[in-house]
N, C-alpha and C. Protein backbone atom coordinates (compact mmCIF):
# COMPACT_ATOMS: atom_id res chain seq x y z
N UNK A 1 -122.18 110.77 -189.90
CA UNK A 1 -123.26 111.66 -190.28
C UNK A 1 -124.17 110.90 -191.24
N UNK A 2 -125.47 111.04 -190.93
CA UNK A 2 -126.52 110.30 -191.92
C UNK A 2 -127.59 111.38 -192.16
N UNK A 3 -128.08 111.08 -193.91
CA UNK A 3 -128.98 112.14 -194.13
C UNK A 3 -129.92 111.01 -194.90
N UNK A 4 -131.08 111.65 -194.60
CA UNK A 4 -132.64 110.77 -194.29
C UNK A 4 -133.15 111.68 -195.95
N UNK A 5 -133.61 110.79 -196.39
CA UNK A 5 -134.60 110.84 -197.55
C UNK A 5 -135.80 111.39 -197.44
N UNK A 6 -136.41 111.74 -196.24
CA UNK A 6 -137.93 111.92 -195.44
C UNK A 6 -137.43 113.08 -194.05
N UNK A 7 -138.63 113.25 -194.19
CA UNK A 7 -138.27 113.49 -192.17
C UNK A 7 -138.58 112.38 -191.03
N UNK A 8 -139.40 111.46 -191.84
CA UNK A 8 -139.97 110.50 -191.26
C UNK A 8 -138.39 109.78 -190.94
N UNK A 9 -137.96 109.43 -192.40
CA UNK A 9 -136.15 108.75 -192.11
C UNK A 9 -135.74 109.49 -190.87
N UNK A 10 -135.85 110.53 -190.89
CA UNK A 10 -134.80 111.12 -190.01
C UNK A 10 -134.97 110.58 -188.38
N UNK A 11 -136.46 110.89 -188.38
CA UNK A 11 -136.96 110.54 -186.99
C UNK A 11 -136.94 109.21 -186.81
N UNK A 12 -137.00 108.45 -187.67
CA UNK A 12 -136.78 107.09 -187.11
C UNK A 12 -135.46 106.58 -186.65
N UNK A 13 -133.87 107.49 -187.56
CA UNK A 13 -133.12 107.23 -187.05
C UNK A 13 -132.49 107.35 -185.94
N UNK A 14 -132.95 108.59 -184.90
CA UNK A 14 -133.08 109.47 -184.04
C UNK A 14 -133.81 108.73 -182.97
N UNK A 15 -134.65 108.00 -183.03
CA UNK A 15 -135.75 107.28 -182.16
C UNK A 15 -134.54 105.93 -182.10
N UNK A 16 -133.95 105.69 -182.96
CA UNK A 16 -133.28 104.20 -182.93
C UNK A 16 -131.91 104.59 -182.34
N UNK A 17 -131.81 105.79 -181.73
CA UNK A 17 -130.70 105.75 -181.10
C UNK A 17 -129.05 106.32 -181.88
N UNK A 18 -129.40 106.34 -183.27
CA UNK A 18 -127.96 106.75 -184.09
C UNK A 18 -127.29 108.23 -183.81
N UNK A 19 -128.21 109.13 -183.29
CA UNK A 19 -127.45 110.39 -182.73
C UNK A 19 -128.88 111.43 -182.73
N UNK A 20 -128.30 112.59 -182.90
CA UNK A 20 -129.91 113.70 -183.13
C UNK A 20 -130.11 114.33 -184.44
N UNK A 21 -130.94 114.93 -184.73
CA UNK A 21 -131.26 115.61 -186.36
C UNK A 21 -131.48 117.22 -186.01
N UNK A 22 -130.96 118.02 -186.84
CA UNK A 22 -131.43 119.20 -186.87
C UNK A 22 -131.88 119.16 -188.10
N UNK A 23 -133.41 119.60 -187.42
CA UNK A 23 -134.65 120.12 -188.13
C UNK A 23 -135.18 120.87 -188.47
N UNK A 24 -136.40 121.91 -189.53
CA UNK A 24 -136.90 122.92 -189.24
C UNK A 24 -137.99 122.37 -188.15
N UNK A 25 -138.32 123.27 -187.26
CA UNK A 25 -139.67 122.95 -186.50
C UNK A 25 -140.93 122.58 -187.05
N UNK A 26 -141.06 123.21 -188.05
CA UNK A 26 -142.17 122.64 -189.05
C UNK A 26 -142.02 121.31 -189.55
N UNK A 27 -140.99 120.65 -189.41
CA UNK A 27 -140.94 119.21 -189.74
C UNK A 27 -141.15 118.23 -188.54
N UNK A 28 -141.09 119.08 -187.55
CA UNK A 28 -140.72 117.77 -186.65
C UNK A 28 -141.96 117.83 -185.34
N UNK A 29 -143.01 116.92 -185.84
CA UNK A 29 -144.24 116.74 -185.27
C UNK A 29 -144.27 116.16 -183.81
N UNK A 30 -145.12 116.32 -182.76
CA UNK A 30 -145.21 116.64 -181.46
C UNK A 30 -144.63 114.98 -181.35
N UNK A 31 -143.99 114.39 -180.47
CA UNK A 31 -143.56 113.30 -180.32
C UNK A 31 -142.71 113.08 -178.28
N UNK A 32 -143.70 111.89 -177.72
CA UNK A 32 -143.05 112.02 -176.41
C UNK A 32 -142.04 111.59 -176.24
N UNK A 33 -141.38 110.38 -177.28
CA UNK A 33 -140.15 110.18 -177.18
C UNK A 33 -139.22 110.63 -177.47
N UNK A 34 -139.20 112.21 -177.99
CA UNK A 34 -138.55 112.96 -178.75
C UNK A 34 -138.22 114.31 -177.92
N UNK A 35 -137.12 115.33 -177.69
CA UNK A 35 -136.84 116.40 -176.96
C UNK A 35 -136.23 117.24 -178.42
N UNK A 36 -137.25 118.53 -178.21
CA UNK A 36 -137.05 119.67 -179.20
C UNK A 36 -136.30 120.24 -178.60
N UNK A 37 -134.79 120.79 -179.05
CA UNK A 37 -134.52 122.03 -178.46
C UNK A 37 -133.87 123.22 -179.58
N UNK A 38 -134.34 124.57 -179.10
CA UNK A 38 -134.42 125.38 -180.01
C UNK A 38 -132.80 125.63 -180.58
N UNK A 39 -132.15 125.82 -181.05
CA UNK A 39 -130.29 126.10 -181.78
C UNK A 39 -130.57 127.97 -181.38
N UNK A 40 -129.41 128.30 -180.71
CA UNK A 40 -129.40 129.28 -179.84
C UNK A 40 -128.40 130.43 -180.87
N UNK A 41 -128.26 131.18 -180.78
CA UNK A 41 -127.97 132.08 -181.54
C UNK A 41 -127.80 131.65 -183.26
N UNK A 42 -128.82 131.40 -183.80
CA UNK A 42 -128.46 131.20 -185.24
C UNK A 42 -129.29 132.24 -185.71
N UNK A 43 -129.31 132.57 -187.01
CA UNK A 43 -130.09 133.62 -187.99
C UNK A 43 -130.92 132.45 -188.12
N UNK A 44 -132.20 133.59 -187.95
CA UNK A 44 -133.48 132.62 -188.87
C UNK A 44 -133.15 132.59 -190.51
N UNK A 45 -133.88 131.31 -190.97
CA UNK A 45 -133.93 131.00 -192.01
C UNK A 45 -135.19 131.46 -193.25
N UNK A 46 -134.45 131.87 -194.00
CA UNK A 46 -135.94 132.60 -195.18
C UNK A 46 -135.80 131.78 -196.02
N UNK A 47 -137.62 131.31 -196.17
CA UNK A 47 -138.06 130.80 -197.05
C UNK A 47 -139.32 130.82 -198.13
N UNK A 48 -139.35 130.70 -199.04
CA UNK A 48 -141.11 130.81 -199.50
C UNK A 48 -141.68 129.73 -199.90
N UNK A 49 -142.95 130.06 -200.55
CA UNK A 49 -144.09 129.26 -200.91
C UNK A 49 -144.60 129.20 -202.53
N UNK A 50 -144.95 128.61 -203.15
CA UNK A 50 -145.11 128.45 -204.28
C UNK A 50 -146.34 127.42 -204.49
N UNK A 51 -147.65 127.84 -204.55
CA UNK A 51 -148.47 127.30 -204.84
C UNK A 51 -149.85 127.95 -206.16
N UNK A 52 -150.64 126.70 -206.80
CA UNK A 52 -151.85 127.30 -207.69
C UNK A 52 -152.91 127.53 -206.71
N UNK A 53 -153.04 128.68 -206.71
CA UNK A 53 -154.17 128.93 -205.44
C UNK A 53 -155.65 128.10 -205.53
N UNK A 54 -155.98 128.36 -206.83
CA UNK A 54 -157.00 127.29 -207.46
C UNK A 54 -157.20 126.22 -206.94
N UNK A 55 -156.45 125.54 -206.46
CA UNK A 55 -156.02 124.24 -205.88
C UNK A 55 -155.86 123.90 -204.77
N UNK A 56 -156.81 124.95 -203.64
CA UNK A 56 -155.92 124.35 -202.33
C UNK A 56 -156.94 123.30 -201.38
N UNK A 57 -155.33 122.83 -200.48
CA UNK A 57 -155.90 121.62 -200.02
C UNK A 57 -156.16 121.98 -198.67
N UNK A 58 -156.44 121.19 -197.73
CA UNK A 58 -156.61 121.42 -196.27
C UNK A 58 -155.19 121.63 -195.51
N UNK A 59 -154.19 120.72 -196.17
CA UNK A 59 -152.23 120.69 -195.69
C UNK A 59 -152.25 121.78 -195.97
N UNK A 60 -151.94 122.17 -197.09
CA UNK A 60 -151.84 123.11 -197.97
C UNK A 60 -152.00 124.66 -197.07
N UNK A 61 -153.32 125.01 -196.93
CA UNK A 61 -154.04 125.91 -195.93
C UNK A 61 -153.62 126.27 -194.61
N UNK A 62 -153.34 124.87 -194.06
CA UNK A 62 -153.10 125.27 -192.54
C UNK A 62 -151.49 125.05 -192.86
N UNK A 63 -150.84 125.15 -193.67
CA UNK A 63 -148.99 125.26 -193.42
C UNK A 63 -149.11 126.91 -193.84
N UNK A 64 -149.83 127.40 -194.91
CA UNK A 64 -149.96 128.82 -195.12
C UNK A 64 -150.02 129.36 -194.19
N UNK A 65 -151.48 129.30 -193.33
CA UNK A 65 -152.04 130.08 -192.17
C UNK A 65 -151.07 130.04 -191.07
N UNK A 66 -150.25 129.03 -190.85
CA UNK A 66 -149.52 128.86 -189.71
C UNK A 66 -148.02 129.95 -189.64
N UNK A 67 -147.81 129.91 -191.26
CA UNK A 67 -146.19 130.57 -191.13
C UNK A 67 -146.97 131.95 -191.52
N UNK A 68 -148.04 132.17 -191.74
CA UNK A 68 -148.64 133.94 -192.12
C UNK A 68 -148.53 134.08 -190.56
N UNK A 69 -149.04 133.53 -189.34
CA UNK A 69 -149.18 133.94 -188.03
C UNK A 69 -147.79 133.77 -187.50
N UNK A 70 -147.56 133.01 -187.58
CA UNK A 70 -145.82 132.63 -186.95
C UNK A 70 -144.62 132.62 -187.53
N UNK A 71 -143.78 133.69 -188.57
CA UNK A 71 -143.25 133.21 -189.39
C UNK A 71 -142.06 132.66 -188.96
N UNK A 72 -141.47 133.48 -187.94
CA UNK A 72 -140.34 132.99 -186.99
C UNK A 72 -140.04 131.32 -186.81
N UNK A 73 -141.24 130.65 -186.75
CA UNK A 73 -141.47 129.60 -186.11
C UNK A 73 -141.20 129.15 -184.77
N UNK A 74 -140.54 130.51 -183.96
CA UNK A 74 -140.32 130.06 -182.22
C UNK A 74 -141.92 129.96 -181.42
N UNK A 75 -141.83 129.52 -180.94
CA UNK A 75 -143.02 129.32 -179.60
C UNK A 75 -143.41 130.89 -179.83
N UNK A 76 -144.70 130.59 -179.47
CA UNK A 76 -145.59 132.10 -179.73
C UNK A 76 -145.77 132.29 -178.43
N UNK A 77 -145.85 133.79 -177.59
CA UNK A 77 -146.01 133.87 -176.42
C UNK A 77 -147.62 133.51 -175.93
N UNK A 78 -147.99 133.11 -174.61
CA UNK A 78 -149.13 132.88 -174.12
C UNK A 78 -149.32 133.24 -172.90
């Protein structure tokens, strides 16, 4: 078992062949060499946010806007 300092660590170890990572989906950015698959009966996970609103950035904004629309984080229907 290996645990990555980054998510970036993670994915690189994962790309190099050492085994797979479970991720939140929010970490783990669109990639073709890479296969997402969703973990099948687990409880979603609760989490929050903690920011100076004063302060916001463009990251910042669209990670807000994204989990206000999706909080689940599964695939949204289309």
């Amino acid at each position: 078992m290996f645990f990555g300092e980054s998510p970036e660590a993670v994915i690189t170890l994962v790309k190099a062949g050492f085994g797979l990572a479970v991720m939140p989906r929010l970490l783990t950015p669109p990639d073709p060499e890479l296969v997402l698959r969703p973990l099948a009966g687990v409880e979603p996970l609760s989490f929050g946010m903690y920011y100076k609103s004063r302060r916001a950035t463009r990251w910042r904004r669209q990670l807000v806007g994204r989990t206000r629309r999706n909080p689940s984080g599964q695939e949204e229907e289309k």
